[in-house]
PDB file of N, CA and C in Angstrom:
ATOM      1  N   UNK A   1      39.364  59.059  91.469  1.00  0.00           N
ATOM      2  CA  UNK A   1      40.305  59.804  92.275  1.00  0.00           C
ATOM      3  C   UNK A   1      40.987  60.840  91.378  1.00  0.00           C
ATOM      4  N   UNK A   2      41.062  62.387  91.972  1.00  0.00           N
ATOM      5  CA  UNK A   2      41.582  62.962  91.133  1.00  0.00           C
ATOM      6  C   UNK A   2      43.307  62.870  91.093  1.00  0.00           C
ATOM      7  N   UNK A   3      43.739  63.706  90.183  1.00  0.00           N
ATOM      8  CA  UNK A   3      45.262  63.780  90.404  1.00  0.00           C
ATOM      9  C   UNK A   3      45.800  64.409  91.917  1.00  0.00           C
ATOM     10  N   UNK A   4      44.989  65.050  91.889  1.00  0.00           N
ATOM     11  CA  UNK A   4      45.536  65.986  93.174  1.00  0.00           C
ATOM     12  C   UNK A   4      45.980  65.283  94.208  1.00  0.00           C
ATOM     13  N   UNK A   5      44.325  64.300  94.426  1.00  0.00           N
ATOM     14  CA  UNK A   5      44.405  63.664  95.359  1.00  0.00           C
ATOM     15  C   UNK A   5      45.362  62.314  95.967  1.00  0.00           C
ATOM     16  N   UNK A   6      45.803  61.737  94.461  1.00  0.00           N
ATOM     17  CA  UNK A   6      46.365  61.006  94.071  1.00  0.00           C
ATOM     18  C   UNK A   6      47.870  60.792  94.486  1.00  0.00           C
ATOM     19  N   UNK A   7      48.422  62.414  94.043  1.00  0.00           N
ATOM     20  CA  UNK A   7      49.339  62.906  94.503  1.00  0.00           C
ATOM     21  C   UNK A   7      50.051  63.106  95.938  1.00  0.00           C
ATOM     22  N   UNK A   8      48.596  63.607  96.717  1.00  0.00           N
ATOM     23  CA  UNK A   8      48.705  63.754  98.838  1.00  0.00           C
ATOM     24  C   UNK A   8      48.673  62.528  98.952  1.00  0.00           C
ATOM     25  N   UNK A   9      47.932  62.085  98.496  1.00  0.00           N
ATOM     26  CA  UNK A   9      47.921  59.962  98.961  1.00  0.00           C
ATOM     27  C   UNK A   9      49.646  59.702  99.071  1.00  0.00           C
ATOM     28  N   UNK A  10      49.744  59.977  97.727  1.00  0.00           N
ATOM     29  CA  UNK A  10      51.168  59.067  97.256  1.00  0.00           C
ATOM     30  C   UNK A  10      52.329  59.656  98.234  1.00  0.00           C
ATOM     31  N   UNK A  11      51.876  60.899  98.510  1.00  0.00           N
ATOM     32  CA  UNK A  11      53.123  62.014  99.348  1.00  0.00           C
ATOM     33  C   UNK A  11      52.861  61.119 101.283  1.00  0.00           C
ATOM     34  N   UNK A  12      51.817  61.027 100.985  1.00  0.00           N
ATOM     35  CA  UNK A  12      51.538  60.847 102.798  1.00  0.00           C
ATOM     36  C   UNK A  12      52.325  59.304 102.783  1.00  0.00           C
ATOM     37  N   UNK A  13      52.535  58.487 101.713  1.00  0.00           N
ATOM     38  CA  UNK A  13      52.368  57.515 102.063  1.00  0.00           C
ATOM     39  C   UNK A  13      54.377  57.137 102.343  1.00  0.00           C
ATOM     40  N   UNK A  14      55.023  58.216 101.850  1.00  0.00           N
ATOM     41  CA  UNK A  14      56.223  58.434 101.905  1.00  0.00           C
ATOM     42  C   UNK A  14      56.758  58.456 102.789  1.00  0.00           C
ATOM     43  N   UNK A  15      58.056  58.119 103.467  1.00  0.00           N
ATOM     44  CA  UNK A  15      58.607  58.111 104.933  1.00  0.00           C
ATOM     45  C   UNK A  15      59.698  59.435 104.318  1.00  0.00           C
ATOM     46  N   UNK A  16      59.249  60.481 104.575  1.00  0.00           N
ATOM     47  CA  UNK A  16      60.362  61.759 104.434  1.00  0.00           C
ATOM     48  C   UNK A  16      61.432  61.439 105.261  1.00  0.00           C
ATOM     49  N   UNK A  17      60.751  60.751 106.307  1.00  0.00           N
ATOM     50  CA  UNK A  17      62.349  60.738 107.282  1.00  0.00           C
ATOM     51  C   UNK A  17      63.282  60.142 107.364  1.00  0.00           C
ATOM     52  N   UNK A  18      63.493  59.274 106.774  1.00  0.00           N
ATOM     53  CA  UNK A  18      63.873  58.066 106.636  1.00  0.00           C
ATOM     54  C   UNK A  18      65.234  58.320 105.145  1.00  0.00           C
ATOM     55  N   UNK A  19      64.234  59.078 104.183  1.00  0.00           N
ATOM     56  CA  UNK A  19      65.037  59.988 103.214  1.00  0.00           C
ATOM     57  C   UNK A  19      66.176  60.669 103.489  1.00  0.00           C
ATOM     58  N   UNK A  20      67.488  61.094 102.903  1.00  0.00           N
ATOM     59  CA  UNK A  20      68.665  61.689 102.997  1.00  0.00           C
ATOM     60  C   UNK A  20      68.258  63.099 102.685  1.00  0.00           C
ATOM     61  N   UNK A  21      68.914  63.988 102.674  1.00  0.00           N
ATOM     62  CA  UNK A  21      69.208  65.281 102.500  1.00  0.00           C
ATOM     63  C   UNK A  21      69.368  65.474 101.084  1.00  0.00           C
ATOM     64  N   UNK A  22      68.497  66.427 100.031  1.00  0.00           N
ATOM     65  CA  UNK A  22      68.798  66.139  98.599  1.00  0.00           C
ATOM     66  C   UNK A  22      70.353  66.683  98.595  1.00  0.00           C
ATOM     67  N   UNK A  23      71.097  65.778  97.102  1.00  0.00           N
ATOM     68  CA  UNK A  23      72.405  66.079  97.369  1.00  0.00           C
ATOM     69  C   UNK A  23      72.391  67.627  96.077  1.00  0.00           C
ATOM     70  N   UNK A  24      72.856  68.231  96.135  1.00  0.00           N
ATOM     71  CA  UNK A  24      73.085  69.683  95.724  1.00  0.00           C
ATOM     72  C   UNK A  24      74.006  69.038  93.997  1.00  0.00           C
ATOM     73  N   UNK A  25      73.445  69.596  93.344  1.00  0.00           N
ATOM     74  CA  UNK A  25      73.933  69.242  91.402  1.00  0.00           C
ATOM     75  C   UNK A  25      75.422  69.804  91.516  1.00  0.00           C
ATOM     76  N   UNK A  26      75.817  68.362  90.497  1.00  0.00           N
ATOM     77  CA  UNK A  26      77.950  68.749  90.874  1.00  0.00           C
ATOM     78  C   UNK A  26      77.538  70.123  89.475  1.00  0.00           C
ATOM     79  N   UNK A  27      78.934  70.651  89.967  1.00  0.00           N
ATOM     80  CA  UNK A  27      79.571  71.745  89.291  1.00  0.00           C
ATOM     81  C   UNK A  27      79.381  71.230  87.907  1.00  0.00           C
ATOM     82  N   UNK A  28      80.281  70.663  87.482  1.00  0.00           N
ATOM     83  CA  UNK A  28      80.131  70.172  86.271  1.00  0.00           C
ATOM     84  C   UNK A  28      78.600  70.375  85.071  1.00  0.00           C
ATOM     85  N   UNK A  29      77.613  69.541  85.942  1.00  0.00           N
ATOM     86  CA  UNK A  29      76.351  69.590  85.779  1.00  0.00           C
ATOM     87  C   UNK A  29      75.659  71.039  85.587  1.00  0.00           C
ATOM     88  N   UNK A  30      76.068  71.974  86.400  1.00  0.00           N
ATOM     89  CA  UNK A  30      75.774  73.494  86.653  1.00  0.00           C
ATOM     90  C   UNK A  30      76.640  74.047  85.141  1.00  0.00           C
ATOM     91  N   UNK A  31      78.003  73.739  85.259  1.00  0.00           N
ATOM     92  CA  UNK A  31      78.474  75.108  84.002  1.00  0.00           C
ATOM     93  C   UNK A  31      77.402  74.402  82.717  1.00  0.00           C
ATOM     94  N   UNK A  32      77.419  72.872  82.765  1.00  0.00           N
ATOM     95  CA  UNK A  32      77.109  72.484  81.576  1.00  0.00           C
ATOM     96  C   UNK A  32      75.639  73.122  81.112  1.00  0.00           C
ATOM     97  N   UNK A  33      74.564  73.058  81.646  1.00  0.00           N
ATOM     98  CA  UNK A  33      73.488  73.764  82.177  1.00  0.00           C
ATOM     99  C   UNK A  33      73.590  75.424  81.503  1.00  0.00           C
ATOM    100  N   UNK A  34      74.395  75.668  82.505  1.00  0.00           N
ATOM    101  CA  UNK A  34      74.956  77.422  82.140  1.00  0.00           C
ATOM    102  C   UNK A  34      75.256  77.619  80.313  1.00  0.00           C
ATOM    103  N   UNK A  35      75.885  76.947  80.115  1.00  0.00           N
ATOM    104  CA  UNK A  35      76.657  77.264  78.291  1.00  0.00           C
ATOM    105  C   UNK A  35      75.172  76.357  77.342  1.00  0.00           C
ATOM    106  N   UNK A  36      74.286  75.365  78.094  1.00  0.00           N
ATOM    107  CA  UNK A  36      73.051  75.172  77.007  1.00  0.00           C
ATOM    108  C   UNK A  36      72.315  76.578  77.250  1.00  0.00           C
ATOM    109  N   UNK A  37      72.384  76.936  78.039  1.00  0.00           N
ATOM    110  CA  UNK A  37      71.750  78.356  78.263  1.00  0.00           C
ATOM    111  C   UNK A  37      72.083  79.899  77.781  1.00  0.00           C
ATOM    112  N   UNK A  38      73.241  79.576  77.528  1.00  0.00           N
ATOM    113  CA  UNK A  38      73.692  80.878  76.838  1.00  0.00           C
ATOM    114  C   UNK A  38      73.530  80.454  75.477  1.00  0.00           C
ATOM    115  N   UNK A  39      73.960  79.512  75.045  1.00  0.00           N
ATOM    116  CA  UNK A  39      74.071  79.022  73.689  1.00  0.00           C
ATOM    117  C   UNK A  39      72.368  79.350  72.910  1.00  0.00           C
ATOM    118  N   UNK A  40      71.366  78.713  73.859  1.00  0.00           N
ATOM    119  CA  UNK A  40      70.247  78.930  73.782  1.00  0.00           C
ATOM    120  C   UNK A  40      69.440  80.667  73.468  1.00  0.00           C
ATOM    121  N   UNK A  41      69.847  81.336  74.598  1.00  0.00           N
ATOM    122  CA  UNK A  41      69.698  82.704  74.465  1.00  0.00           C
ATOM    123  C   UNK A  41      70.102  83.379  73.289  1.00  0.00           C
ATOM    124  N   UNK A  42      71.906  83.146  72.609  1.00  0.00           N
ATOM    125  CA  UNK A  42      72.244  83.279  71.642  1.00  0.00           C
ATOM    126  C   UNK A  42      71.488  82.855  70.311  1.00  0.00           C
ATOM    127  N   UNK A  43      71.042  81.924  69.976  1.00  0.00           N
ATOM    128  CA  UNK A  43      70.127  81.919  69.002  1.00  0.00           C
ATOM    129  C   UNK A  43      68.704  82.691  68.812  1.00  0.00           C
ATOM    130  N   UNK A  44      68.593  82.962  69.812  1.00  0.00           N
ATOM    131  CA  UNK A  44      67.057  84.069  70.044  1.00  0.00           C
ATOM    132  C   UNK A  44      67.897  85.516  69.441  1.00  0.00           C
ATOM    133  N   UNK A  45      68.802  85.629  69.270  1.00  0.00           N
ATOM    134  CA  UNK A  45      69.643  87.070  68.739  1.00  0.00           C
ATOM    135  C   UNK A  45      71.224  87.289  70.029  1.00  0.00           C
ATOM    136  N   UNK A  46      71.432  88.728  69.557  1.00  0.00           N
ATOM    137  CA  UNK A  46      72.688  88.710  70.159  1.00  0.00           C
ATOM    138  C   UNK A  46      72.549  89.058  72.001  1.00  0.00           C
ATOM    139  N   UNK A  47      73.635  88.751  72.264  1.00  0.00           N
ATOM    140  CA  UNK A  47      73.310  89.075  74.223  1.00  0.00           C
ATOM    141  C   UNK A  47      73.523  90.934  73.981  1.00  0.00           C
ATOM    142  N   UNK A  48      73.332  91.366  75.484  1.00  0.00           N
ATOM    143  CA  UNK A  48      73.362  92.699  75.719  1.00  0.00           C
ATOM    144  C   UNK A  48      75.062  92.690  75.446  1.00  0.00           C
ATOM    145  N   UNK A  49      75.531  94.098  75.060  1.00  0.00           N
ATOM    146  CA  UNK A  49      76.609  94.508  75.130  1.00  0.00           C
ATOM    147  C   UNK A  49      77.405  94.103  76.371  1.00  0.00           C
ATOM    148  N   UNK A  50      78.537  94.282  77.046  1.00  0.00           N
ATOM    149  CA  UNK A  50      79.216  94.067  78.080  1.00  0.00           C
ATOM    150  C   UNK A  50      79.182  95.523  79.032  1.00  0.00           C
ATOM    151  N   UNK A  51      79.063  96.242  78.458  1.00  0.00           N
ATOM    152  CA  UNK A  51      78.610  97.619  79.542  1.00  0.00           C
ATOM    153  C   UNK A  51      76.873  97.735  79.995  1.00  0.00           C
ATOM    154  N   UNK A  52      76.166  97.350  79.002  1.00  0.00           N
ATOM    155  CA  UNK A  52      74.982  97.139  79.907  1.00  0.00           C
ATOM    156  C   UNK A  52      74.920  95.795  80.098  1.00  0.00           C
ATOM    157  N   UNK A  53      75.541  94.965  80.140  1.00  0.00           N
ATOM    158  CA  UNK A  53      75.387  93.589  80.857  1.00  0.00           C
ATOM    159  C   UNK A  53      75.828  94.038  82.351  1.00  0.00           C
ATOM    160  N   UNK A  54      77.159  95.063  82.906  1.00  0.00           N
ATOM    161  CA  UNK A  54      77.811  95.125  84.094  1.00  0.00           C
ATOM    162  C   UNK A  54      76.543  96.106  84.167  1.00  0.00           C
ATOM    163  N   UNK A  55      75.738  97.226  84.069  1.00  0.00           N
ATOM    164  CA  UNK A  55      75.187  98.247  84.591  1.00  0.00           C
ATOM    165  C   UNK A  55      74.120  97.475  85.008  1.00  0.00           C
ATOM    166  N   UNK A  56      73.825  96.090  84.260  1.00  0.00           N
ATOM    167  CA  UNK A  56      72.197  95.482  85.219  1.00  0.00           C
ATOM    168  C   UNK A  56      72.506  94.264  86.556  1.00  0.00           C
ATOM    169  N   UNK A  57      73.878  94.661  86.616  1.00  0.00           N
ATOM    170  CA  UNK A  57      74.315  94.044  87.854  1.00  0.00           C
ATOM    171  C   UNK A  57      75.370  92.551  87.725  1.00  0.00           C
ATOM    172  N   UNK A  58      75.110  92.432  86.516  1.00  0.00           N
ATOM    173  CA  UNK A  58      76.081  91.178  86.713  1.00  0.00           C
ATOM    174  C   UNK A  58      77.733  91.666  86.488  1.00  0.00           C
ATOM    175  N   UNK A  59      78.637  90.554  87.379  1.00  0.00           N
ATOM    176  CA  UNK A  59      79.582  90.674  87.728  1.00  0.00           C
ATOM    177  C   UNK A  59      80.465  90.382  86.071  1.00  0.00           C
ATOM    178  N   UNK A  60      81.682  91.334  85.631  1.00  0.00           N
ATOM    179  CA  UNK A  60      82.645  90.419  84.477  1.00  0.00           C
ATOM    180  C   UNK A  60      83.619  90.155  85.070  1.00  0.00           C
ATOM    181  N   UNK A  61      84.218  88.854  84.229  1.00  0.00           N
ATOM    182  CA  UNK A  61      85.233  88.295  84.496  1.00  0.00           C
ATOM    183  C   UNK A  61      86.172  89.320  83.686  1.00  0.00           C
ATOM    184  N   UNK A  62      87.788  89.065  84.126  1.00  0.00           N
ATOM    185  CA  UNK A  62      88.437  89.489  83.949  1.00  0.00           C
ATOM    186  C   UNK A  62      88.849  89.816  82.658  1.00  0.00           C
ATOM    187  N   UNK A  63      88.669  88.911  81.660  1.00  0.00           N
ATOM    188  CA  UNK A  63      88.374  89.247  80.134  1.00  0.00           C
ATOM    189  C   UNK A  63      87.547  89.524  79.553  1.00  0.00           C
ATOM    190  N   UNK A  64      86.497  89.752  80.205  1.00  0.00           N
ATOM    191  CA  UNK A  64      85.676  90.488  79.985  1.00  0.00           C
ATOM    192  C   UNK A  64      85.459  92.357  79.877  1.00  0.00           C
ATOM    193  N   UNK A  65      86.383  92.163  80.808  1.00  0.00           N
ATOM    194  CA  UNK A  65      86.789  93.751  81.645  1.00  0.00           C
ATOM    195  C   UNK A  65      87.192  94.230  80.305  1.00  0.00           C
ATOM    196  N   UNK A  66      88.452  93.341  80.048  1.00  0.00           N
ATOM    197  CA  UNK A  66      89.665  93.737  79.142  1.00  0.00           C
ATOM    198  C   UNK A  66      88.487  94.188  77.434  1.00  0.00           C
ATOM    199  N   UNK A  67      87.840  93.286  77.289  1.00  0.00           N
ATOM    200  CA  UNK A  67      87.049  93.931  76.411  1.00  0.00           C
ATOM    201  C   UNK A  67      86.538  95.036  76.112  1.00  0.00           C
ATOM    202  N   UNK A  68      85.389  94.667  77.526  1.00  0.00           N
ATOM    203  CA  UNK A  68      84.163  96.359  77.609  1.00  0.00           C
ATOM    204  C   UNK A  68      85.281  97.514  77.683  1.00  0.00           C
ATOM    205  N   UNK A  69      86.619  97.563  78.065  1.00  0.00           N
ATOM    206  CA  UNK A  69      87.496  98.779  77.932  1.00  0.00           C
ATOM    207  C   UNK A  69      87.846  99.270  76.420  1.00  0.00           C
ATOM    208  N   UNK A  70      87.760  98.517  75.334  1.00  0.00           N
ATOM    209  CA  UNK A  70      88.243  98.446  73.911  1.00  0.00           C
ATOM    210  C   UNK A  70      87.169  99.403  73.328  1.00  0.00           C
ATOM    211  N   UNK A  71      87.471 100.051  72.292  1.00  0.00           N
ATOM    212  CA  UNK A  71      86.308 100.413  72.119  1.00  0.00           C
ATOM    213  C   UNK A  71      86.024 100.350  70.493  1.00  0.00           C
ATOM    214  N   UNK A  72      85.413  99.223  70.851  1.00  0.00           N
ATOM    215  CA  UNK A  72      84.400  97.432  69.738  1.00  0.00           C
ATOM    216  C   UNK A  72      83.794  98.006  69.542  1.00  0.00           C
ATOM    217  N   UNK A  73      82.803  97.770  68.541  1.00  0.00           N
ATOM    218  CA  UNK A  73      81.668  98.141  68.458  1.00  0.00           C
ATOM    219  C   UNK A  73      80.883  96.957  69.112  1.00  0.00           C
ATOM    220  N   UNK A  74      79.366  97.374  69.017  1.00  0.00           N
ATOM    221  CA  UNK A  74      78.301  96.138  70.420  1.00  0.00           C
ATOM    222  C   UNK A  74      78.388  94.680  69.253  1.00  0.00           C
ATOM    223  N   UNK A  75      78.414  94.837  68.272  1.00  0.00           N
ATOM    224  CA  UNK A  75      78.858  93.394  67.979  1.00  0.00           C
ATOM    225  C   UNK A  75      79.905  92.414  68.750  1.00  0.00           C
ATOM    226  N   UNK A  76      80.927  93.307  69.051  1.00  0.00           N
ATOM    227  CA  UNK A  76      82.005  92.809  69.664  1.00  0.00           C
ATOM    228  C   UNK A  76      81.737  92.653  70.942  1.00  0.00           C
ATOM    229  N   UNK A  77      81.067  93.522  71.659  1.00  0.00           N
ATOM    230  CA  UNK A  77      80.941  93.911  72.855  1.00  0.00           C
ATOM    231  C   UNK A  77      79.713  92.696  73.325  1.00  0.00           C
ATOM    232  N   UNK A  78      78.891  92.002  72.557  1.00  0.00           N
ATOM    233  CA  UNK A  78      78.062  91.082  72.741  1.00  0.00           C
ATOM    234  C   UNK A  78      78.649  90.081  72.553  1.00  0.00           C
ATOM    235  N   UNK A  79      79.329  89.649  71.980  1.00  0.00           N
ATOM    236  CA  UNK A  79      79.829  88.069  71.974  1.00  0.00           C
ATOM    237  C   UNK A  79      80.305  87.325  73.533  1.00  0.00           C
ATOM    238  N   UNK A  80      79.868  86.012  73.187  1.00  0.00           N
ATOM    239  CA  UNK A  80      79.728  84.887  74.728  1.00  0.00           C
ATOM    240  C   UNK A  80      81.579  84.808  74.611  1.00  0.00           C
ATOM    241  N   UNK A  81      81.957  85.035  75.174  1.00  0.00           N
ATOM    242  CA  UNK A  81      83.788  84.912  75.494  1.00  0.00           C
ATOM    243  C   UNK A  81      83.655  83.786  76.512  1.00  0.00           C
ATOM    244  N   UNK A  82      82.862  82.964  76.946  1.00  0.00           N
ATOM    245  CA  UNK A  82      83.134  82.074  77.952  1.00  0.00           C
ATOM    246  C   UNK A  82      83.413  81.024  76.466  1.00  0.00           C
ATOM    247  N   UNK A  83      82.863  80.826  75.706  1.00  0.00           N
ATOM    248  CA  UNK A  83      82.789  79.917  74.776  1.00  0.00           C
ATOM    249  C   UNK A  83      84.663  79.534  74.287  1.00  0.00           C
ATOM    250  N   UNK A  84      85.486  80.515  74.507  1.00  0.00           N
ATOM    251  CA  UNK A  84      86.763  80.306  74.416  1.00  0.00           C
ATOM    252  C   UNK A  84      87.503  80.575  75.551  1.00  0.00           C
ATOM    253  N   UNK A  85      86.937  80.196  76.859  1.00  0.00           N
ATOM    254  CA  UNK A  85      87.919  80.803  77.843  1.00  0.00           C
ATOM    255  C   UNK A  85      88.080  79.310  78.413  1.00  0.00           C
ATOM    256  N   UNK A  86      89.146  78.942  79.343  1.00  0.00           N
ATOM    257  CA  UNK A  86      89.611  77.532  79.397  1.00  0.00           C
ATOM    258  C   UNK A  86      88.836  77.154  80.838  1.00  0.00           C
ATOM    259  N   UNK A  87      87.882  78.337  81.756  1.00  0.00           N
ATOM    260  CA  UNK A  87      87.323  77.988  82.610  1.00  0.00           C
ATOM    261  C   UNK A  87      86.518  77.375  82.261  1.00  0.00           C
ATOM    262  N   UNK A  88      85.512  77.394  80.748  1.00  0.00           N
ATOM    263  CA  UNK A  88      84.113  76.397  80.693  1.00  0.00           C
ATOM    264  C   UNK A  88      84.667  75.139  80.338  1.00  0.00           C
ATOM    265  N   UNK A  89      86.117  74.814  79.824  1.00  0.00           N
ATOM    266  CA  UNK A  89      86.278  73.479  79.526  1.00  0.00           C
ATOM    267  C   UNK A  89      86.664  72.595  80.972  1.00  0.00           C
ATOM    268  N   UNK A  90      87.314  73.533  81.910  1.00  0.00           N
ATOM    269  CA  UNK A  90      87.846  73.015  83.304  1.00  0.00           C
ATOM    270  C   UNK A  90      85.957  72.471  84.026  1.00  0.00           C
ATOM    271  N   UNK A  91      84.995  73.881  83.671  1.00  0.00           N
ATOM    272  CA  UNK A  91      84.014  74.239  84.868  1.00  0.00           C
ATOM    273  C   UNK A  91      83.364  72.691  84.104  1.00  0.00           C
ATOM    274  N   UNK A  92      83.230  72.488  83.082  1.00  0.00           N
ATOM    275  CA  UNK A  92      82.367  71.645  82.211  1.00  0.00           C
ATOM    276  C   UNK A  92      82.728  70.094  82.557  1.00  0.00           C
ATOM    277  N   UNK A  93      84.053  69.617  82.857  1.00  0.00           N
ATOM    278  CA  UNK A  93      84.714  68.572  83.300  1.00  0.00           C
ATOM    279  C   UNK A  93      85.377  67.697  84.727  1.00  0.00           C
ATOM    280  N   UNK A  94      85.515  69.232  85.608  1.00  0.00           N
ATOM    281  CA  UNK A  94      86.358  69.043  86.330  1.00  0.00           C
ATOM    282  C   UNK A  94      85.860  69.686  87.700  1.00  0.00           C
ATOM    283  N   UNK A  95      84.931  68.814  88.435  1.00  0.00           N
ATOM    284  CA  UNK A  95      84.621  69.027  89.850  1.00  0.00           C
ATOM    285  C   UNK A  95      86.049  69.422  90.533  1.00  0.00           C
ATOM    286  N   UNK A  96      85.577  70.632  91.196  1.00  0.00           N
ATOM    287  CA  UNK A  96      86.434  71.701  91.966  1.00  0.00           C
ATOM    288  C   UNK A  96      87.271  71.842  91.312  1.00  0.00           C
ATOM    289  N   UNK A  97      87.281  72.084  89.892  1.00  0.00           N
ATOM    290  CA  UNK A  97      87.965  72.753  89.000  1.00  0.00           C
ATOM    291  C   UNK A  97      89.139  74.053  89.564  1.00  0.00           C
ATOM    292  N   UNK A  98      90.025  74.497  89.385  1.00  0.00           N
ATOM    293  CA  UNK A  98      91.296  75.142  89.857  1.00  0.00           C
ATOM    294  C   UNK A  98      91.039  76.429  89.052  1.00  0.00           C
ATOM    295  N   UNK A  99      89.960  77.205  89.491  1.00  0.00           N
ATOM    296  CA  UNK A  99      89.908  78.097  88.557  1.00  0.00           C
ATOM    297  C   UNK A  99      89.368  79.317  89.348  1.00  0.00           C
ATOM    298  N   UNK A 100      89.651  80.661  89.830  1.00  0.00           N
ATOM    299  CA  UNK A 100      89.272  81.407  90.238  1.00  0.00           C
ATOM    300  C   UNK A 100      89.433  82.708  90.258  1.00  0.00           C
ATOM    301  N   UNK A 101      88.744  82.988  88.654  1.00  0.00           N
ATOM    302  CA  UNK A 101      88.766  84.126  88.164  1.00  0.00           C
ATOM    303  C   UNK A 101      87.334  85.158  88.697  1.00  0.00           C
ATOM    304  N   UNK A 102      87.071  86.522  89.363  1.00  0.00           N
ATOM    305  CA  UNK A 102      86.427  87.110  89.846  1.00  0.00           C
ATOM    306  C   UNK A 102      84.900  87.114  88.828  1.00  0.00           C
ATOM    307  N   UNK A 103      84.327  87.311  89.024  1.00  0.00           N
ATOM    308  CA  UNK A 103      82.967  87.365  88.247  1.00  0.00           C
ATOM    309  C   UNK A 103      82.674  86.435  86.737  1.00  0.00           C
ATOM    310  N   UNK A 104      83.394  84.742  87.234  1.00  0.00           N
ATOM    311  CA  UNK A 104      83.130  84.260  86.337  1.00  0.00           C
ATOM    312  C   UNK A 104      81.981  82.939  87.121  1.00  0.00           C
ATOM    313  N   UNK A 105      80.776  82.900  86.026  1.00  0.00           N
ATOM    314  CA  UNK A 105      79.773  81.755  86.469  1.00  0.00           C
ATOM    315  C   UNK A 105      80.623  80.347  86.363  1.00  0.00           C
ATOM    316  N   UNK A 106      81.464  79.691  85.924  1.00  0.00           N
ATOM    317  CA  UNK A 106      81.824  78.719  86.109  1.00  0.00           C
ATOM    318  C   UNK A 106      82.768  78.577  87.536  1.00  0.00           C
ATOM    319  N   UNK A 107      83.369  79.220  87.806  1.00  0.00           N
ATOM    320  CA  UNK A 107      83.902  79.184  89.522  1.00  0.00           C
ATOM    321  C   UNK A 107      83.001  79.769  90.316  1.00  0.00           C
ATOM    322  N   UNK A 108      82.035  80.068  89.910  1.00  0.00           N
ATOM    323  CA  UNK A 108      81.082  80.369  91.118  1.00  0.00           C
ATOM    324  C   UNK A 108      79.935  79.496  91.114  1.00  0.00           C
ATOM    325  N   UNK A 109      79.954  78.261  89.914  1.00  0.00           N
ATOM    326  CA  UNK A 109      79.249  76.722  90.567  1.00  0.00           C
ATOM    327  C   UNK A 109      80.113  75.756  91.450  1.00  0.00           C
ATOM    328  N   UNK A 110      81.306  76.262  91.245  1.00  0.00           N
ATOM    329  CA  UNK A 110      82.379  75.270  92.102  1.00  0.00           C
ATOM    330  C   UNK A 110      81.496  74.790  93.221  1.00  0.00           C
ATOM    331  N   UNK A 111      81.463  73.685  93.390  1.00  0.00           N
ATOM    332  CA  UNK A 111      81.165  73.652  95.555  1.00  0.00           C
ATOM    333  C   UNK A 111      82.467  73.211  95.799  1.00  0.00           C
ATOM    334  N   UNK A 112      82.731  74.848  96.295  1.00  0.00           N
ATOM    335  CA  UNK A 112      83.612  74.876  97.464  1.00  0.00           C
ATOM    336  C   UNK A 112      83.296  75.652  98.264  1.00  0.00           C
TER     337      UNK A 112
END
């Protein structure tokens, strides 16, 4: 028997219906996810600046703003600022975390 087949067997033999609704990954789980991922990217070299990070569409948070306005050089302008902002320690711990700063990925895993 191949795998394939092995696989439709094992699927047919399943009562889907009977099954719940998958439950959706807590917040928590999501920022944590999010910062192995940046952290990750960061070792491959530095992120895009903060002005072409906003020109390819992603949203900044509010200290972020305050940055890309300075005028850093792209060393500065690349550094992960979530790594010191108190939303990844709230987003990282604290289902429906109290945090709702505009174009930040940790309040926008909230489920709310």
């Amino acid at each position: 028997m191949s795998l394939n087949q092995w696989f439709e067997e094992l699927a047919s033999s399943t009562d889907l219906a009977a099954r719940e609704a998958p439950v959706p990954a807590s917040s928590c789980l999501k920022s944590k996810v999010y910062s192995a991922l940046i952290l990750a990217m960061e070792e491959d070299g530095p992120l895009l600046p903060l002005p072409e990070t906003k020109s390819a569409g992603r949203a900044l948070c509010v200290f972020e703003h305050l940055v890309e306005i300075l005028p850093a050089p792209d060393a500065v302008q690349s550094l992960q600022y979530c790594k010191v902002c108190h939303a990844k320690a709230l987003g990282e711990r604290v289902e429906h975390a109290p945090i709702y700063w505009p174009g930040c990925p940790y309040c926008e895993f909230q489920n709310r």
